[in-house]
N, C-alpha and C. Protein backbone atom coordinates (compact mmCIF):
# COMPACT_ATOMS: atom_id res chain seq x y z
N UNK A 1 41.06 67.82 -38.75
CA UNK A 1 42.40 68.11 -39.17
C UNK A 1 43.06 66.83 -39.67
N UNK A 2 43.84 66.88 -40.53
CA UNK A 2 44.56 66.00 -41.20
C UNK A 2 45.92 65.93 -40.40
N UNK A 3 46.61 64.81 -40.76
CA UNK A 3 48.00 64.62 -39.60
C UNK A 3 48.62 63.39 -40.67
N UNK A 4 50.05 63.66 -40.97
CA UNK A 4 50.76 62.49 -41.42
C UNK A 4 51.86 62.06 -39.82
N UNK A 5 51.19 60.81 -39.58
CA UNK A 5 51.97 60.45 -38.57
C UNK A 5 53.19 59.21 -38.87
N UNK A 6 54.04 59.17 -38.32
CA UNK A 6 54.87 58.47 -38.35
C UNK A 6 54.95 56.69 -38.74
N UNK A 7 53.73 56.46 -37.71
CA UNK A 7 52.91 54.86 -37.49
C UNK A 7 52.63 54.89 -38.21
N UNK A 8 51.22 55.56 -38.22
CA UNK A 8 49.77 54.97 -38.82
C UNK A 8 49.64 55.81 -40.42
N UNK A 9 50.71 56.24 -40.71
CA UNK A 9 50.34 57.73 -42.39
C UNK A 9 49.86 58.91 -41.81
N UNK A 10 48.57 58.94 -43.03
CA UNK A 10 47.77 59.96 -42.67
C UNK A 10 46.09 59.58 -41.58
N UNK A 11 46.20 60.55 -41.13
CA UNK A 11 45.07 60.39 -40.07
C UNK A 11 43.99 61.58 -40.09
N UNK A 12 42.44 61.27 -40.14
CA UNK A 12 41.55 62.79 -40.19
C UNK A 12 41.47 62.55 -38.68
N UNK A 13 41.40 63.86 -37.68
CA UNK A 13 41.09 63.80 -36.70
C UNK A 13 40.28 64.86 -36.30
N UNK A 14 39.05 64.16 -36.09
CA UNK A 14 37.94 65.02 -35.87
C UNK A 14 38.02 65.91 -34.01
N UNK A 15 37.55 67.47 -34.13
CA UNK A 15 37.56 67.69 -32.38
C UNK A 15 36.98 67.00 -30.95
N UNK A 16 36.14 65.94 -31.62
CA UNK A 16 35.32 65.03 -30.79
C UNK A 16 36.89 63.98 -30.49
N UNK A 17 38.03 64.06 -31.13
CA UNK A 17 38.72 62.30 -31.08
C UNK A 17 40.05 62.73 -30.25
N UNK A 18 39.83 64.97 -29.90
CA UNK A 18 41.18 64.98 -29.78
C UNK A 18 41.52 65.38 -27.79
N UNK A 19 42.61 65.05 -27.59
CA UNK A 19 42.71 64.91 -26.13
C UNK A 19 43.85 66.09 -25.61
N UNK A 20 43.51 66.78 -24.70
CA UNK A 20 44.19 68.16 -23.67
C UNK A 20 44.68 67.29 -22.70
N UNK A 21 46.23 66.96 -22.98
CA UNK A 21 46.87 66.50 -21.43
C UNK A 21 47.30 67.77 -21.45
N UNK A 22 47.22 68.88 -19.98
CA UNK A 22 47.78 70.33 -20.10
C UNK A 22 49.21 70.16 -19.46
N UNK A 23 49.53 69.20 -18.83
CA UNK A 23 50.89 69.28 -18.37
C UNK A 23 51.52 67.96 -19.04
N UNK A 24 51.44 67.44 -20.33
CA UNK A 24 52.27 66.39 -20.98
C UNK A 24 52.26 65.42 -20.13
N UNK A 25 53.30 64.66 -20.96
CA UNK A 25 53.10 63.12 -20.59
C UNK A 25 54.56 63.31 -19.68
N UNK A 26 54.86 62.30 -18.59
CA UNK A 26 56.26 62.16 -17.96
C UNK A 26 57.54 62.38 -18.91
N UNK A 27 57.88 63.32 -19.15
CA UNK A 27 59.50 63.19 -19.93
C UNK A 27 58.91 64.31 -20.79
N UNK A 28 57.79 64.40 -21.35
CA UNK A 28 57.48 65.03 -22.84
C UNK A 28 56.39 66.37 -22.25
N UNK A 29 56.93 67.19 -21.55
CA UNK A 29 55.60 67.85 -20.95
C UNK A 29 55.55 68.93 -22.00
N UNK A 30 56.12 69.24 -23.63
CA UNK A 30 56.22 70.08 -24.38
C UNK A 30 54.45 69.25 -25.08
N UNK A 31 54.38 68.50 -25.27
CA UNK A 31 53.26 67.66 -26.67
C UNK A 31 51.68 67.71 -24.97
N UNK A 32 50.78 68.39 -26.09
CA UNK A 32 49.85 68.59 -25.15
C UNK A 32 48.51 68.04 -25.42
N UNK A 33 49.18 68.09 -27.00
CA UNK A 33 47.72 67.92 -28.02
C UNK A 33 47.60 66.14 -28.40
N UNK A 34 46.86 65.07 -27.96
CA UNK A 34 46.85 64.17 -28.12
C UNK A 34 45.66 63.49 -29.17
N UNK A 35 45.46 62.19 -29.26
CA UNK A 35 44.26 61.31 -30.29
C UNK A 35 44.55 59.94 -29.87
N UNK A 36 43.86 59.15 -29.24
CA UNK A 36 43.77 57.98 -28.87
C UNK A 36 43.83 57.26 -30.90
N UNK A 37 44.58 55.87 -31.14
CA UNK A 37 44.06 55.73 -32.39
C UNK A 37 44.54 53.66 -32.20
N UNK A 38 42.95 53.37 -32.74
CA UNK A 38 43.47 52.08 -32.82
C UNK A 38 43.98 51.55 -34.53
N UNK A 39 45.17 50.46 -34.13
CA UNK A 39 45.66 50.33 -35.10
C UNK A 39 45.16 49.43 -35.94
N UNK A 40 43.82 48.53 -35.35
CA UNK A 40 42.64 47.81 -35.95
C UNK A 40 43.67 46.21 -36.21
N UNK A 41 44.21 46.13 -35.65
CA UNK A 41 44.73 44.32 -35.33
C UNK A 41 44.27 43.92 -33.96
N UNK A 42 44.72 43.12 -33.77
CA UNK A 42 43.59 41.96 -32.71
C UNK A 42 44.77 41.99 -31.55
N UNK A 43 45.74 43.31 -30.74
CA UNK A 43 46.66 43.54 -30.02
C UNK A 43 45.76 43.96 -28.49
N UNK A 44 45.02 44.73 -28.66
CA UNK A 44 43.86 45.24 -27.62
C UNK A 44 44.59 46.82 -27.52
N UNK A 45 46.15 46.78 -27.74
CA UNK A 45 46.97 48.22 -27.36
C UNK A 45 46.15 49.57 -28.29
N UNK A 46 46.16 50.52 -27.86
CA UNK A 46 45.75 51.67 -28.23
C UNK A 46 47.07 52.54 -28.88
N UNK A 47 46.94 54.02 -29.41
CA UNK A 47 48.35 54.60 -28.82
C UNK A 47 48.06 55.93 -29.28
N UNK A 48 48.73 56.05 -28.07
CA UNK A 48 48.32 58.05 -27.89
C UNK A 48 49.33 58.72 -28.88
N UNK A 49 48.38 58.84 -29.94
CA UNK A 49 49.22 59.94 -30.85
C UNK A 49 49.34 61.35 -30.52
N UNK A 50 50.47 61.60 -30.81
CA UNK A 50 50.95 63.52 -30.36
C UNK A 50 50.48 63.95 -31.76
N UNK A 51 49.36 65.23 -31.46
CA UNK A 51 49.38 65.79 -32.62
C UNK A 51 49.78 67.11 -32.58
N UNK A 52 51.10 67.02 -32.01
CA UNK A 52 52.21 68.29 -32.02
C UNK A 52 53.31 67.87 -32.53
N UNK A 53 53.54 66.31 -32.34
CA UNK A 53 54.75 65.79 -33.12
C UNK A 53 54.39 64.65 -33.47
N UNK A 54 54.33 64.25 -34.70
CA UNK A 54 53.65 63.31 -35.65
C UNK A 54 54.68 62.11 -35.63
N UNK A 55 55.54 62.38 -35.16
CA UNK A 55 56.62 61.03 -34.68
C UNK A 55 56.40 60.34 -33.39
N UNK A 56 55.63 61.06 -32.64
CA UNK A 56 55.07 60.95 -31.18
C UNK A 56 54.01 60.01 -30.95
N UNK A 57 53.96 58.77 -30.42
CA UNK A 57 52.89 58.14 -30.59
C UNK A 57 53.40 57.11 -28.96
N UNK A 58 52.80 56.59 -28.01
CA UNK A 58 53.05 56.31 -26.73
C UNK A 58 51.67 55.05 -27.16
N UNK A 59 52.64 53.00 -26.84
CA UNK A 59 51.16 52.44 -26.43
C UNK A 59 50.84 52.27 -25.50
N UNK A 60 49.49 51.98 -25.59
CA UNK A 60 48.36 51.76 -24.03
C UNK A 60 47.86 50.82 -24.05
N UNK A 61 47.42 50.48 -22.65
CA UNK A 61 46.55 49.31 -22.46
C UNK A 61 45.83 49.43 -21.50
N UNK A 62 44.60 48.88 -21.31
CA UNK A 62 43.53 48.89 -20.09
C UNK A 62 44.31 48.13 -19.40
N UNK A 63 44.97 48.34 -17.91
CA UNK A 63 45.65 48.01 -16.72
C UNK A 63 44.66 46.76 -16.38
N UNK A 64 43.57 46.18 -16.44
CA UNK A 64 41.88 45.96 -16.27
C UNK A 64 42.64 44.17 -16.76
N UNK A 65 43.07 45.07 -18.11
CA UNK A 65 43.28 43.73 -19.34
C UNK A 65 44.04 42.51 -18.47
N UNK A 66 44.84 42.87 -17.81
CA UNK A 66 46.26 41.80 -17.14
C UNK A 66 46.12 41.97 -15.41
N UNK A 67 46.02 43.30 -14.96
CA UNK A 67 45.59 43.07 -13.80
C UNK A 67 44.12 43.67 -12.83
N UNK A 68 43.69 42.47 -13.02
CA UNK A 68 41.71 42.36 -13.00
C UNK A 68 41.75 43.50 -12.16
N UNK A 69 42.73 42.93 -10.73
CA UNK A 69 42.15 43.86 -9.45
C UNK A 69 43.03 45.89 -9.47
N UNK A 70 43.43 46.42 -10.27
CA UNK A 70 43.84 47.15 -10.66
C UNK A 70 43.47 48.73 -10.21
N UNK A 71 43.59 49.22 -9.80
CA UNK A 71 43.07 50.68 -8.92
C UNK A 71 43.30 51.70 -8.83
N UNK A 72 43.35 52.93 -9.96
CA UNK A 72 43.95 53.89 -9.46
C UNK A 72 43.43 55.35 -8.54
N UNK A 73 43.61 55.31 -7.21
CA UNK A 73 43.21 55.76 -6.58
C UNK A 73 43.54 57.52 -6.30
N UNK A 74 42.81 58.47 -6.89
CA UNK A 74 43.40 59.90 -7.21
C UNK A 74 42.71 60.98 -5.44
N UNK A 75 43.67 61.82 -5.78
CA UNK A 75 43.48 62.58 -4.62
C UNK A 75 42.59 63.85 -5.60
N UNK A 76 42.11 64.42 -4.12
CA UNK A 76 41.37 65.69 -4.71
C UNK A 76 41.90 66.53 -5.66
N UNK A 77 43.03 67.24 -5.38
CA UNK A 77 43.74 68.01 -6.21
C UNK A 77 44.10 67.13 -8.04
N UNK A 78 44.12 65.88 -7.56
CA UNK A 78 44.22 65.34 -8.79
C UNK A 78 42.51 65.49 -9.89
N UNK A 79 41.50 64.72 -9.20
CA UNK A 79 40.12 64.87 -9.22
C UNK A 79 39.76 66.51 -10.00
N UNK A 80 40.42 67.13 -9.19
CA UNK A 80 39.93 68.62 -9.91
C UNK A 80 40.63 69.09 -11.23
N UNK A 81 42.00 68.85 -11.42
CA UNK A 81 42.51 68.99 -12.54
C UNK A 81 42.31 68.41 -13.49
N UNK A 82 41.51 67.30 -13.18
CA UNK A 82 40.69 66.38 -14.24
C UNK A 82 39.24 66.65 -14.31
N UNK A 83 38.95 67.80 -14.02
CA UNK A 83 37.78 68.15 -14.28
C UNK A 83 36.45 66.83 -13.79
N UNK A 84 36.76 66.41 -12.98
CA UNK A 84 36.08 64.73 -12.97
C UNK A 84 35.21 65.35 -11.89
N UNK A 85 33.86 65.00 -12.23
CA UNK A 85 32.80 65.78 -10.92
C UNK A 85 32.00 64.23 -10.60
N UNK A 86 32.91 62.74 -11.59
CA UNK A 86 32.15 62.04 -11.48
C UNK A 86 33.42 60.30 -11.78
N UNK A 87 33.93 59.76 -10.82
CA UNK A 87 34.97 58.92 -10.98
C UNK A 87 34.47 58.20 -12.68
N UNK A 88 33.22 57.73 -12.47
CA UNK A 88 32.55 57.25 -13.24
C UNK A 88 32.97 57.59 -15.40
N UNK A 89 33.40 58.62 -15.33
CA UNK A 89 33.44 59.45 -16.42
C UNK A 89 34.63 59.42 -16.84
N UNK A 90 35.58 58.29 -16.22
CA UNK A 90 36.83 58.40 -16.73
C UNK A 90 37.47 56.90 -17.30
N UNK A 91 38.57 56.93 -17.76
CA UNK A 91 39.25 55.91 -18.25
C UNK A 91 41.14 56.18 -18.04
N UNK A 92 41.18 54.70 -17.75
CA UNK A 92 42.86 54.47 -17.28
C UNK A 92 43.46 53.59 -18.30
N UNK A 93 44.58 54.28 -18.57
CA UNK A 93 45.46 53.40 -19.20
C UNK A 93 46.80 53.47 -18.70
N UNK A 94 47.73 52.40 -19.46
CA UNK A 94 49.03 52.06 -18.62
C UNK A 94 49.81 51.93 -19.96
N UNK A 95 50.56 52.87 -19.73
CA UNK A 95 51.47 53.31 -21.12
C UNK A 95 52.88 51.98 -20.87
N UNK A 96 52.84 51.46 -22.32
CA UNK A 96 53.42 50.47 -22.32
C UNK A 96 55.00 50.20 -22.63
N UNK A 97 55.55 49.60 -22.65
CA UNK A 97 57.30 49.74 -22.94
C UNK A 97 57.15 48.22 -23.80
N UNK A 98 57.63 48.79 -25.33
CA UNK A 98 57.40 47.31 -25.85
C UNK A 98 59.10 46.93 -26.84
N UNK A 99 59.75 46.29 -25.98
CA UNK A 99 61.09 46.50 -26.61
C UNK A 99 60.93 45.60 -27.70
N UNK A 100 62.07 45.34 -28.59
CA UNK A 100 62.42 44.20 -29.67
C UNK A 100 61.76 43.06 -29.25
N UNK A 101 62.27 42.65 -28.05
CA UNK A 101 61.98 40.93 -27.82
C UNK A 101 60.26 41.43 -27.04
N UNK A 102 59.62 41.25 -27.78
CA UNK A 102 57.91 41.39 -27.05
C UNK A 102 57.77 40.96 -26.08
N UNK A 103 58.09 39.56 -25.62
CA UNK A 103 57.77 39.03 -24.08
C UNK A 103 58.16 39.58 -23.18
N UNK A 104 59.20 40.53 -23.44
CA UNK A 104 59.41 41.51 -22.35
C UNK A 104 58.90 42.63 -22.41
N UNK A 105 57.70 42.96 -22.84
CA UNK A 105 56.75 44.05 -22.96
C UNK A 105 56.74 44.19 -21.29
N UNK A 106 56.52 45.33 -21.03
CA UNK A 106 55.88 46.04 -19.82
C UNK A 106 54.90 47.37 -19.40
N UNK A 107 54.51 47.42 -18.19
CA UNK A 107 53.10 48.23 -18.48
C UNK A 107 54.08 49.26 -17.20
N UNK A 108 53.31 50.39 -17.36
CA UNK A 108 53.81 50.98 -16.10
C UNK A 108 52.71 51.44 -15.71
N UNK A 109 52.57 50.96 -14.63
CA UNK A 109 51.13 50.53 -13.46
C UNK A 109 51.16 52.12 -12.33
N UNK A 110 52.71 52.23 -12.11
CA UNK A 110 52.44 53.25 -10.90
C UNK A 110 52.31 54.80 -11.69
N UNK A 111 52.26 54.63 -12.81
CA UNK A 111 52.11 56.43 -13.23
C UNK A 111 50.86 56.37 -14.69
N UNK A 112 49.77 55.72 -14.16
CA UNK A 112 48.46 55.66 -15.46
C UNK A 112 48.51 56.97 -16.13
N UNK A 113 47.70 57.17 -17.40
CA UNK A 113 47.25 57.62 -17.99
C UNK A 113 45.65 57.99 -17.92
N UNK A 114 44.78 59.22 -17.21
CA UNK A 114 43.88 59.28 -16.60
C UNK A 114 43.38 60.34 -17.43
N UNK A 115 41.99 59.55 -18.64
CA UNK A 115 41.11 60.43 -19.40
C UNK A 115 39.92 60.72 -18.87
N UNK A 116 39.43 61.82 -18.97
CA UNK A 116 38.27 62.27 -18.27
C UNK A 116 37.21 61.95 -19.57
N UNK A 117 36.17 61.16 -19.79
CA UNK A 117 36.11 61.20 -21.14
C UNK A 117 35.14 61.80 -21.93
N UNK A 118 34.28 63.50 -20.85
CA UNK A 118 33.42 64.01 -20.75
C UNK A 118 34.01 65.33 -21.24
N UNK A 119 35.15 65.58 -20.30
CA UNK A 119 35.66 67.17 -21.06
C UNK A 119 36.96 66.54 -22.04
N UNK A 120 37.43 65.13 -21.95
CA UNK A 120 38.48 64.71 -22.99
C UNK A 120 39.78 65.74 -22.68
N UNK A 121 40.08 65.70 -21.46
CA UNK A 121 41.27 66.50 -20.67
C UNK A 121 41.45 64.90 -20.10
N UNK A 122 43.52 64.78 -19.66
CA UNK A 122 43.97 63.95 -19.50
C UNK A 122 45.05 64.23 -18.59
N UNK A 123 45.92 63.15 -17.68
CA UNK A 123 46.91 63.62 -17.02
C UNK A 123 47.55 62.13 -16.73
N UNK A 124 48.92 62.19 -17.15
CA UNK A 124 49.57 61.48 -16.27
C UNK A 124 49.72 61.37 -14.82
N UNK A 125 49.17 60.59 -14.29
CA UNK A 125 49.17 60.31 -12.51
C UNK A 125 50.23 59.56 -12.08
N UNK A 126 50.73 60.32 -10.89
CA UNK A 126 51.80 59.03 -10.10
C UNK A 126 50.92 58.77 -9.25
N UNK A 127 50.73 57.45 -9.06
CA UNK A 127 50.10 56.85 -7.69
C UNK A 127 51.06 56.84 -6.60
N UNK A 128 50.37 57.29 -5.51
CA UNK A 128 51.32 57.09 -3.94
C UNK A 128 51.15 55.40 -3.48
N UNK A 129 50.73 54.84 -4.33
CA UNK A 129 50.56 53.12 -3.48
C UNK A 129 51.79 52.88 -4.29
N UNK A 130 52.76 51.82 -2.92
CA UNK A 130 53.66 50.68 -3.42
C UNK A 130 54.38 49.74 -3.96
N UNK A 131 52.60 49.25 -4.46
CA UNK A 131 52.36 48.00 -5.06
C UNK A 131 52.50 47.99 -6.11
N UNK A 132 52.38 49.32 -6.78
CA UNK A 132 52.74 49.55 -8.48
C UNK A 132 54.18 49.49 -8.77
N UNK A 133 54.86 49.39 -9.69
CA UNK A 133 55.67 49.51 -10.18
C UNK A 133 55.80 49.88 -11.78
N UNK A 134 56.84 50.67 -11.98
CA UNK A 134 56.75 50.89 -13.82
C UNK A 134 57.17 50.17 -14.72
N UNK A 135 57.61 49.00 -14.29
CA UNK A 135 58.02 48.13 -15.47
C UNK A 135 57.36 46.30 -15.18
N UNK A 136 55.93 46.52 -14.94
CA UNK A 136 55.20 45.54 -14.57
C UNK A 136 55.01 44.36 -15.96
N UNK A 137 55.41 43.14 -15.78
CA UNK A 137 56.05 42.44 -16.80
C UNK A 137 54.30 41.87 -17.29
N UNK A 138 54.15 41.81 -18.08
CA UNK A 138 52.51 41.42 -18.48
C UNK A 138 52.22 40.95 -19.80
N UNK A 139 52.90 40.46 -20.62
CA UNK A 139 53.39 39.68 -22.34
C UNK A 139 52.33 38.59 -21.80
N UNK A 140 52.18 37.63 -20.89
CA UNK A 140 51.65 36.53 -20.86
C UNK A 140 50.24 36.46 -20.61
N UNK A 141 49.91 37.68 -20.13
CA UNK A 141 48.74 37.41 -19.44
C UNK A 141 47.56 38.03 -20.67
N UNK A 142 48.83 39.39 -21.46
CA UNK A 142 48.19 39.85 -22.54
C UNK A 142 47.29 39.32 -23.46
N UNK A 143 48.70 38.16 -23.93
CA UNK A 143 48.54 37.07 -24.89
C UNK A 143 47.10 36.06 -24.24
N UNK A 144 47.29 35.93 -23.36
CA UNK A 144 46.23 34.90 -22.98
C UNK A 144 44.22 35.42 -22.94
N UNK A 145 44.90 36.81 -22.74
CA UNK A 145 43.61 37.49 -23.13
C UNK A 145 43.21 37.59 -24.80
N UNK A 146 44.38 37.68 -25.59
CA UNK A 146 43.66 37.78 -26.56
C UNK A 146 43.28 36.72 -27.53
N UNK A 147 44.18 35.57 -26.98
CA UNK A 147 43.42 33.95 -27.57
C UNK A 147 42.40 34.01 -26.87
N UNK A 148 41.64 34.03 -25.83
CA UNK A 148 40.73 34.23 -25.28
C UNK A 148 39.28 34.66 -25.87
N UNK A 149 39.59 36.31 -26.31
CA UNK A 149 39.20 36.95 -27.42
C UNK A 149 38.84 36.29 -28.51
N UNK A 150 39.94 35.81 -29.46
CA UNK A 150 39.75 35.03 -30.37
C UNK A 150 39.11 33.53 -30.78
N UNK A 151 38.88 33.26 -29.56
CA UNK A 151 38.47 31.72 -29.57
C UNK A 151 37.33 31.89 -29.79
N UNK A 152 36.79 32.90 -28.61
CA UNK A 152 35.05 33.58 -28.48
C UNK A 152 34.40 34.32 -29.83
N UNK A 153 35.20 34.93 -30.84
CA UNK A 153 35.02 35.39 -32.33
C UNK A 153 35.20 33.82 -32.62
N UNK A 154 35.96 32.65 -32.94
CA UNK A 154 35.52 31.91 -33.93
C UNK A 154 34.45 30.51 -33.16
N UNK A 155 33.91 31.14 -31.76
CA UNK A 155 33.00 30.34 -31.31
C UNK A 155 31.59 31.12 -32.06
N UNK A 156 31.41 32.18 -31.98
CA UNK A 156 30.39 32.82 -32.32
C UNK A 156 30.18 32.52 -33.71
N UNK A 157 31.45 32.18 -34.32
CA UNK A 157 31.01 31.78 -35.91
C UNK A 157 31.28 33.18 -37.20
N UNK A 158 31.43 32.49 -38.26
CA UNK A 158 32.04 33.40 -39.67
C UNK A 158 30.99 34.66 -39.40
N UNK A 159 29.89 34.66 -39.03
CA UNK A 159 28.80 35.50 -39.63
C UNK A 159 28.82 36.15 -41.02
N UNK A 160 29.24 34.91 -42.20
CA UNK A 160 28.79 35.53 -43.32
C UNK A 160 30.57 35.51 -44.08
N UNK A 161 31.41 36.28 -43.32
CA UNK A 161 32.71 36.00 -44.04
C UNK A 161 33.34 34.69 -43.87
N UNK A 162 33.95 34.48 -45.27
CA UNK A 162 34.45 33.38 -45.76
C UNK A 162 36.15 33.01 -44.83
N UNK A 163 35.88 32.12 -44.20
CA UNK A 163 36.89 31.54 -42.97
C UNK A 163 36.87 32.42 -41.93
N UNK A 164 36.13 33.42 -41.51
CA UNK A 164 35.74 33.75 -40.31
C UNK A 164 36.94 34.68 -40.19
N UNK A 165 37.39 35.62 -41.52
CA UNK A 165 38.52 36.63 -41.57
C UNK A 165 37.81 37.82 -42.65
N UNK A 166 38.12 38.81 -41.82
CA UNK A 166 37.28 40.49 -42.29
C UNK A 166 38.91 41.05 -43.01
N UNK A 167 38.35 41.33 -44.13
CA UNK A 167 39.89 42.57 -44.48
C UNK A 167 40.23 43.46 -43.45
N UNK A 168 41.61 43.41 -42.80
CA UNK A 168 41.90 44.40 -41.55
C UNK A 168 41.34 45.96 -42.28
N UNK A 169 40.89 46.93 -40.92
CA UNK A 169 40.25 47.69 -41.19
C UNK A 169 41.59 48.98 -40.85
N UNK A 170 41.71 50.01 -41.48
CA UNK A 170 42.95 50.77 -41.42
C UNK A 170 43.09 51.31 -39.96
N UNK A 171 44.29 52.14 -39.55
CA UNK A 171 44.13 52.61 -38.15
C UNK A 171 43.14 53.93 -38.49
N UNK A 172 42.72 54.30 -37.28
CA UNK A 172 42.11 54.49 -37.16
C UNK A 172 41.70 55.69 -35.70
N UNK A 173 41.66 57.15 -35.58
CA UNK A 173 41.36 57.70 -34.33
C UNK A 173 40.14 57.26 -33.63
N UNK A 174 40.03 56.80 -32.51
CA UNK A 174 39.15 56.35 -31.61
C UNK A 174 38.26 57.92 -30.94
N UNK A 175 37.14 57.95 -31.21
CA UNK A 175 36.20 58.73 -31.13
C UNK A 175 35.90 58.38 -29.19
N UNK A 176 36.52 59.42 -28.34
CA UNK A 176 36.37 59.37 -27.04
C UNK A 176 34.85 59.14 -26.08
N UNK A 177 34.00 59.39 -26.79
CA UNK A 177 32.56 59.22 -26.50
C UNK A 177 32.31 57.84 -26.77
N UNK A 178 33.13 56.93 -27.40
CA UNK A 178 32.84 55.55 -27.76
C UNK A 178 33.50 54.78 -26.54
N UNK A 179 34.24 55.08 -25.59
CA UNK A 179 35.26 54.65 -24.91
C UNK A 179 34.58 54.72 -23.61
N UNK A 180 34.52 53.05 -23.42
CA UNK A 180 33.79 52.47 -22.37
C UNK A 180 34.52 52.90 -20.33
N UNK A 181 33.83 53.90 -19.53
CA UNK A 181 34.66 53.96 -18.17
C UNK A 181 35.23 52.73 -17.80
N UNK A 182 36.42 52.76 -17.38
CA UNK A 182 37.12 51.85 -16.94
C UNK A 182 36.59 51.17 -15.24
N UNK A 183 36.04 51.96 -14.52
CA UNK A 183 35.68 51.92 -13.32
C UNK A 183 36.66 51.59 -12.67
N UNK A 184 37.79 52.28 -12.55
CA UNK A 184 39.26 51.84 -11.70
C UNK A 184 39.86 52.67 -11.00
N UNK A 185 39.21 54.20 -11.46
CA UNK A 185 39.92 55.47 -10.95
C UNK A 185 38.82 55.04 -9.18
N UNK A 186 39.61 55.50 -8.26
CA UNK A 186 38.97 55.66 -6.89
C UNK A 186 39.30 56.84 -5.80
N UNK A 187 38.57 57.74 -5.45
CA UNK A 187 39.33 58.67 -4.97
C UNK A 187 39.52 58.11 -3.65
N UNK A 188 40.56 59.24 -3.16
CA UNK A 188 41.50 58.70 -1.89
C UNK A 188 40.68 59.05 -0.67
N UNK A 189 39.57 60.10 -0.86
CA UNK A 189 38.77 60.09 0.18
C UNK A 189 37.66 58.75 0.32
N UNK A 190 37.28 58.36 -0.18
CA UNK A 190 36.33 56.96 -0.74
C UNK A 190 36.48 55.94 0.44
């Protein structure tokens, strides 16, 4: 299916790229029909495009990226609505708040974004732990990951392009079978 979105234009989105959250995202439980899509710059953020409302687009980030020790720990009833017969089979993200001034970007840690990435069904989770909070401040640690990133691309060398720079590649829907388990989901019986 074709989609003119708001962000990114037009987008083909194949049934392999597209995502069933059945009860929406926190605030938006109307948009059900989702597409992970990277915007192909060197940010690491993802963003869940609505393909019920083409103005609808939410970013993400691997929780993994900023905080190593990171955990989201699901109960049974959660486990089953995610069709998950296997922790292993899933991926977390932490839907991001990215105002004007960027350094005050924030992640919200206590309510992930939990893809199953086998049946590609999804759910916003509230975690019952503490320690999370939704406006977890993380601009610095981002950044430091992705000079990080970048140092390691111009350690490895041009391979062939001239100053070690590729023409940016357009955005782009992220094909869910390509999308590495996060290993973070943990159930609460465990």
């Amino acid at each position: 299916m074709k989609i003119q979105t708001g962000r990114f234009g037009e987008l083909t989105v194949g049934a392999e790229e597209e995502i069933t959250i059945p009860q929406g995202l926190l605030g938006f439980p109307e948009y059900k029909r989702f597409c992970l899509v990277d915007p192909s710059d060197d940010t690491l953020i993802l963003w869940l495009q609505s393909l019920d409302n083409s103005e609808i687009a939410f970013p993400l980030l691997e929780p993994k990226i900023f905080k190593p020790d990171y955990t989201a720990r699901l109960s049974a009833a959660e486990l089953r609505e995610l069709k998950l017969e296997n922790i292993n089979q899933s991926a977390v993200y932490s839907v991001l708040t990215i105002p004007e001034d960027a350094l005050q970007m924030s992640a919200n840690l206590k309510a992930p974004l939990v893809i199953n990435l086998r049946e590609r069904v999804a759910r916003q989770v509230v975690l019952q732990e503490n320690e999370y909070n939704i406006k977890h401040p993380m601009f610095k640690e981002l950044r430091a990951h992705v000079l990080t990133l970048q140092s390691q691309r111009r350690a490895v060398g041009s391979s062939g392009m001239s100053d070690g720079l590729a023409a940016a590649a357009p955005a782009a829907p992220v094909q869910i079978k390509n999308i590495p388990p996060s290993l973070t989901v943990k159930s609460l019986q465990a």
